[in-house]
C-alpha atoms as a PDB file:
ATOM      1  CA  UNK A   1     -19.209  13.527 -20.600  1.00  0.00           C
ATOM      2  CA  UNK A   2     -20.383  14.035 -16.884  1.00  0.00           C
ATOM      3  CA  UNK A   3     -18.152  16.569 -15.589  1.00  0.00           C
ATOM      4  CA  UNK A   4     -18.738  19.827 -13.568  1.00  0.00           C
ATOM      5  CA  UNK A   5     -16.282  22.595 -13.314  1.00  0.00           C
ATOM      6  CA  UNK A   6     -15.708  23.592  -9.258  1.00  0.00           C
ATOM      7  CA  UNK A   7     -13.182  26.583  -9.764  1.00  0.00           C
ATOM      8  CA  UNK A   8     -10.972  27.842 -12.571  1.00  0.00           C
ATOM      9  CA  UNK A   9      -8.261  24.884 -11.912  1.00  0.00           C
ATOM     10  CA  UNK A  10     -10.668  22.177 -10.528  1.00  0.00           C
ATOM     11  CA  UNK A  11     -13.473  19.608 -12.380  1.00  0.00           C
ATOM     12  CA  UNK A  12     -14.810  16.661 -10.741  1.00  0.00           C
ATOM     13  CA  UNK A  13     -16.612  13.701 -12.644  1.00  0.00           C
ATOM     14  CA  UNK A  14     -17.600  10.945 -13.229  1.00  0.00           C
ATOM     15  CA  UNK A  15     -15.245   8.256 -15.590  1.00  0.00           C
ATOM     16  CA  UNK A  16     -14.757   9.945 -18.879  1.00  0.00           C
ATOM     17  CA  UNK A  17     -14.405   7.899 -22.033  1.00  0.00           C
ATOM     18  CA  UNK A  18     -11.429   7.856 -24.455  1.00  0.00           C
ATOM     19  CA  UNK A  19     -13.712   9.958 -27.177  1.00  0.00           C
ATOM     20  CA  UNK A  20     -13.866  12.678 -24.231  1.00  0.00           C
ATOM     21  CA  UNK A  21      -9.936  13.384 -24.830  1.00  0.00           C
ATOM     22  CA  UNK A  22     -10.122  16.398 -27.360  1.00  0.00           C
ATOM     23  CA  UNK A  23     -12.725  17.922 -24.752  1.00  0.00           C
ATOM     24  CA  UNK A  24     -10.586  17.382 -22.134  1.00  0.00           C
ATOM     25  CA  UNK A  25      -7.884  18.992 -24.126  1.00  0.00           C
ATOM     26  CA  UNK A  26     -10.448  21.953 -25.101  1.00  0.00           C
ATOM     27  CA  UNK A  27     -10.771  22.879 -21.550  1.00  0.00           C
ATOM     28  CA  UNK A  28      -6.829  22.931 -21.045  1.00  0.00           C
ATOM     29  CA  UNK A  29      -7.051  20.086 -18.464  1.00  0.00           C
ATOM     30  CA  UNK A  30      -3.616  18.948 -18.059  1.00  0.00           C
ATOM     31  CA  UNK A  31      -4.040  16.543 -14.946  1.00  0.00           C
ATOM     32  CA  UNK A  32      -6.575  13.642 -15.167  1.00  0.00           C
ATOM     33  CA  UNK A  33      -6.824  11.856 -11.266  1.00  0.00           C
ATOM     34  CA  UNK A  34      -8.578   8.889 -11.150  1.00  0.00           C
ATOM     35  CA  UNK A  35      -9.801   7.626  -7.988  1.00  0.00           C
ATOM     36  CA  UNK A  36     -11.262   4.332  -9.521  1.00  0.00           C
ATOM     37  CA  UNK A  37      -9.590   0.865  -7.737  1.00  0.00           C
ATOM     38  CA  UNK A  38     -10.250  -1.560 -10.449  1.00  0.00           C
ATOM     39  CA  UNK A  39     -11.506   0.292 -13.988  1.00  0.00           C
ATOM     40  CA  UNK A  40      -8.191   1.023 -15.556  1.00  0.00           C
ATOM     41  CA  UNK A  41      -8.395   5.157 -16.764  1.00  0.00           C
ATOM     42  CA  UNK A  42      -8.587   4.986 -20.889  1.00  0.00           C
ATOM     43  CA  UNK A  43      -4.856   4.770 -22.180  1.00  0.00           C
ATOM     44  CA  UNK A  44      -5.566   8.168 -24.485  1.00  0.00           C
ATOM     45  CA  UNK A  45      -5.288   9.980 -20.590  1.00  0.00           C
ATOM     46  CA  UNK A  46      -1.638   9.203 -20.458  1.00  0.00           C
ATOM     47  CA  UNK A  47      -0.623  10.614 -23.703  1.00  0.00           C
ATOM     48  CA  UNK A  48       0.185  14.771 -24.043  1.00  0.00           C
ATOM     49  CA  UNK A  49      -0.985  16.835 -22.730  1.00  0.00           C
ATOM     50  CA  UNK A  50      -1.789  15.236 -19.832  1.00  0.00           C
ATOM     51  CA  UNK A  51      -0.492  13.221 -17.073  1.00  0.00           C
ATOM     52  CA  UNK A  52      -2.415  10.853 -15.336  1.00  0.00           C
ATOM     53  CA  UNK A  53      -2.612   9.610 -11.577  1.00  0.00           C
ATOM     54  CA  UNK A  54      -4.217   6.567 -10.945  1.00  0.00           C
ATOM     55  CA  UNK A  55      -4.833   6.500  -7.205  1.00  0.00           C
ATOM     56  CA  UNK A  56      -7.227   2.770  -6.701  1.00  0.00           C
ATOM     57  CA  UNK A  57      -9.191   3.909  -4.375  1.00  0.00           C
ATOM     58  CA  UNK A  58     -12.336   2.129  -3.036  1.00  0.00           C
ATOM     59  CA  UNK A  59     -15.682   4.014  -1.623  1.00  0.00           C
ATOM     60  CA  UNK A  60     -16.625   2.417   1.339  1.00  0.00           C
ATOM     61  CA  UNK A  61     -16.607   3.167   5.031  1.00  0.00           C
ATOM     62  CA  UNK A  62     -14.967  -0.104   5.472  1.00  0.00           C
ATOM     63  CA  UNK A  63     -11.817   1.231   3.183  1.00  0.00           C
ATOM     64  CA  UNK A  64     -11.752   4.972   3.401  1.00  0.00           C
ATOM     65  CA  UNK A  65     -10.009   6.941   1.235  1.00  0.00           C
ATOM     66  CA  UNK A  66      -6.085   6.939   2.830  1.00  0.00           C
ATOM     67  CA  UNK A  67      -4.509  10.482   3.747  1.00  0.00           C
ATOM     68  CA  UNK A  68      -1.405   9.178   1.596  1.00  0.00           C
ATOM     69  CA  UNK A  69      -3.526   8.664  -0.980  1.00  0.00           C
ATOM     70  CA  UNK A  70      -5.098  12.621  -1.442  1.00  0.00           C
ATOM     71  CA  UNK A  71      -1.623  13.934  -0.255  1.00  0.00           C
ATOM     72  CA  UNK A  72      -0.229  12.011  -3.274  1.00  0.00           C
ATOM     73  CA  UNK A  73      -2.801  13.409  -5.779  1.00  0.00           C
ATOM     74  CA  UNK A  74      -2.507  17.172  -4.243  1.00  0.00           C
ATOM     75  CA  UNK A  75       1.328  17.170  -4.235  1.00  0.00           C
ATOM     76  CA  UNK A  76       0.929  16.392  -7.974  1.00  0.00           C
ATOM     77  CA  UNK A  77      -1.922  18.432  -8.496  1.00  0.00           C
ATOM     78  CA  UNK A  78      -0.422  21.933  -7.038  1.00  0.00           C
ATOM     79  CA  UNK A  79       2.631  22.118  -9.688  1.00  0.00           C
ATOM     80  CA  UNK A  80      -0.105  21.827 -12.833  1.00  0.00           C
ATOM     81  CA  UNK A  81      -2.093  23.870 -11.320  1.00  0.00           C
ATOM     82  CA  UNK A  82       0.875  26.912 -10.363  1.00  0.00           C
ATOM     83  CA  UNK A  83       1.300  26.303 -13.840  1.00  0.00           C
ATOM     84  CA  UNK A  84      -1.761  27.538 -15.103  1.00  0.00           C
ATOM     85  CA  UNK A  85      -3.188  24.125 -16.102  1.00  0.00           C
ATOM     86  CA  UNK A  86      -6.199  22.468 -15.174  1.00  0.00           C
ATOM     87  CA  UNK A  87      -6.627  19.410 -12.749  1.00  0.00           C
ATOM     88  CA  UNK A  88      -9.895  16.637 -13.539  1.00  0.00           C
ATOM     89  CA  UNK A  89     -10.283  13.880 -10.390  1.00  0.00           C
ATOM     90  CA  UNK A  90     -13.040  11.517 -11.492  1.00  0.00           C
ATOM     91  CA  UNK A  91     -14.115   8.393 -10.262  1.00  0.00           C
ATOM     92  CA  UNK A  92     -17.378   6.082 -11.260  1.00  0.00           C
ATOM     93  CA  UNK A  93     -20.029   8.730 -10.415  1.00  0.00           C
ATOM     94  CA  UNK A  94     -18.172  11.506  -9.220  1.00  0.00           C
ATOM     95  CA  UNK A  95     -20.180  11.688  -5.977  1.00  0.00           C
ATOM     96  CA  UNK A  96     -17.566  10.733  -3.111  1.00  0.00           C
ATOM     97  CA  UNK A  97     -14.194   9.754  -4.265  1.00  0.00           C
ATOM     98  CA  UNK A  98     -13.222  12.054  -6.744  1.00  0.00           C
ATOM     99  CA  UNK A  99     -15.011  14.520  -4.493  1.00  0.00           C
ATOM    100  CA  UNK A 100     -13.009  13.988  -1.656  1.00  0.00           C
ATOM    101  CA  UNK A 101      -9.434  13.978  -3.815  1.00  0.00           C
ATOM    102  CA  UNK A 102     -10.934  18.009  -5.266  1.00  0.00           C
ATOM    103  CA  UNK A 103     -11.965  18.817  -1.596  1.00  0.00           C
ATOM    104  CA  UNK A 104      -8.148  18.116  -0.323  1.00  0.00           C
ATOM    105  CA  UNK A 105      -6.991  20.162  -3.473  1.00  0.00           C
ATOM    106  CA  UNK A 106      -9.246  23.072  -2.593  1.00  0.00           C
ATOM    107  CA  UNK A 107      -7.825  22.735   0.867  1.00  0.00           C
ATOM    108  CA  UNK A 108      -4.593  22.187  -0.390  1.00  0.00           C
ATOM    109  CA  UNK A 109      -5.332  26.030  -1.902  1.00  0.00           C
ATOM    110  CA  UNK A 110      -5.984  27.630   1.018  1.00  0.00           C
ATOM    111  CA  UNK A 111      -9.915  26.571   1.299  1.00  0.00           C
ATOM    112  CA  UNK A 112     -11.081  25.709   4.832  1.00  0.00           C
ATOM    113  CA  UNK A 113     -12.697  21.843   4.707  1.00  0.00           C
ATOM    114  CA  UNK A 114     -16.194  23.273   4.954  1.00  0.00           C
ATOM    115  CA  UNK A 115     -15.792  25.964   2.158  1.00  0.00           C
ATOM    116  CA  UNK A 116     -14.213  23.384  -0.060  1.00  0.00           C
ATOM    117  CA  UNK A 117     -17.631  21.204   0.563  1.00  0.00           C
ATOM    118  CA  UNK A 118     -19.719  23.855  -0.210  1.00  0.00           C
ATOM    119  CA  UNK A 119     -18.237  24.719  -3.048  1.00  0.00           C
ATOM    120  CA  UNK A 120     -18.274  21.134  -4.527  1.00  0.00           C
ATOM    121  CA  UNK A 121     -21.575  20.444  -3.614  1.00  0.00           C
ATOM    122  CA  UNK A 122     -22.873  23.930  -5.376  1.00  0.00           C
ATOM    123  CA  UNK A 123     -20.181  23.113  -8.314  1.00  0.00           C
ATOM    124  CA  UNK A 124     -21.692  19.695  -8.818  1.00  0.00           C
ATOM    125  CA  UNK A 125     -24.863  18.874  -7.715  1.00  0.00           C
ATOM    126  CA  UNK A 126     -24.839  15.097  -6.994  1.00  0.00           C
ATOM    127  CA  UNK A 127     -21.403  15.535  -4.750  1.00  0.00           C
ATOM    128  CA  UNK A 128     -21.929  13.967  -1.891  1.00  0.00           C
ATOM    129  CA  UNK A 129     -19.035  15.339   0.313  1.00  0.00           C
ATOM    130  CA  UNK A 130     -21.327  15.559   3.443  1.00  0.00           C
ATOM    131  CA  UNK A 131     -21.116  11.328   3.358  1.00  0.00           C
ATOM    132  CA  UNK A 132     -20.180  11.134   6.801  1.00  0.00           C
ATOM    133  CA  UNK A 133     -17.023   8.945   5.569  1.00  0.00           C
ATOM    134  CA  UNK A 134     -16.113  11.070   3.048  1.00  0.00           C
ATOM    135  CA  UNK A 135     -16.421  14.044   5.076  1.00  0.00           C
ATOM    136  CA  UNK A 136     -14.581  12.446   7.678  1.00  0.00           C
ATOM    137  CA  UNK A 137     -11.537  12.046   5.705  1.00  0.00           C
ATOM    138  CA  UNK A 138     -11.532  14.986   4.088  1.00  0.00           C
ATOM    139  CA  UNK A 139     -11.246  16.666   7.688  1.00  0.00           C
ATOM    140  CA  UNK A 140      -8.691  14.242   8.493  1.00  0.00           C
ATOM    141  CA  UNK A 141      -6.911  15.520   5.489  1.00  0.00           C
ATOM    142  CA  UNK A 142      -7.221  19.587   6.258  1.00  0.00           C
ATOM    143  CA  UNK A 143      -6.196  18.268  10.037  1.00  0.00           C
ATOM    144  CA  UNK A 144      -2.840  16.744   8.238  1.00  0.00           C
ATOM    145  CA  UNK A 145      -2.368  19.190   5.576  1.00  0.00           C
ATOM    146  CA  UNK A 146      -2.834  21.895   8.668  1.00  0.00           C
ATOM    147  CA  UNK A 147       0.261  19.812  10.591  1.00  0.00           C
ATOM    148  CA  UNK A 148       2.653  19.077   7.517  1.00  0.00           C
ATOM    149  CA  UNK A 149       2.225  21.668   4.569  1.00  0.00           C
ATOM    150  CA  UNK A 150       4.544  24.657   4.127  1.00  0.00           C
ATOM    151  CA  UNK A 151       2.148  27.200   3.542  1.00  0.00           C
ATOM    152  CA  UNK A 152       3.620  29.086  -0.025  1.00  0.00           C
ATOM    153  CA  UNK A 153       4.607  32.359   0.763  1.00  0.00           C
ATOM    154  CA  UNK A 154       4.850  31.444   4.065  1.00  0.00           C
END
């Protein structure tokens, strides 16, 4: 299984397998994200303990990643992880897409855009967040989340 773990709450990948369940379940990963558009996720990923989010996403400049789409996949991720569980985004090579969706969660949990990078691309070494149109919607992202996020505790 190719997965990397970012933070305490936070692995990106790429697509795990149906035999990579009782791992998954090992590392108390309670939210699997996939960012894949056509590869359905393995139906064991729906089943307790987890809960999956299929977001089809595609990675190309020519269809980036939508805003809706990581504020969809944060505002599901943020209860798991309150919660104490663990959140895995994947997509085919977990290089952009997936990358992007745990960027906006970092940011999401209080991480400026940059830090968040930074740490994915020391977390997992074949990130590619710096993908000029990855990057750019991850800052369009913080720029949104910045605008229309209640800030806990705030």
């Amino acid at each position: 299984m190719d997965i990397s773990q970012i933070t305490d709450y936070l692995y990106v990948g790429a697509q795990p397998k149906a035999e990579h369940a009782e791992e998954l379940r090992t590392r108390d990963v309670r939210l699997i994200i996939s960012m894949i558009g056509t590869a359905r996720p393995a139906a064991a990923f729906a089943e307790p303990p987890f809960r999956l989010l299929w977001l089809r996403t595609y990675d190309s400049f020519l269809t980036p990643i939508p805003v809706s789409k990581l504020m969809e996949g944060v505002r599901t991720a943020l209860p798991v992880i309150r919660d104490g569980g663990r959140v895995l985004t994947y997509c085919a090579q977990g290089r952009h897409r997936s990358v992007a969706m745990a960027a906006a969660i970092l940011i999401a949990m209080g991480h400026p855009a940059e830090e968040a990078m930074r740490l994915l691309r020391a977390g997992r070494r074949i990130a590619r967040p710096q993908t000029w149109y990855i990057k750019r919607q991850i800052k369009k992202f913080e720029k949104h989340w910045q605008q229309n996020s209640v800030i806990p505790g705030g």
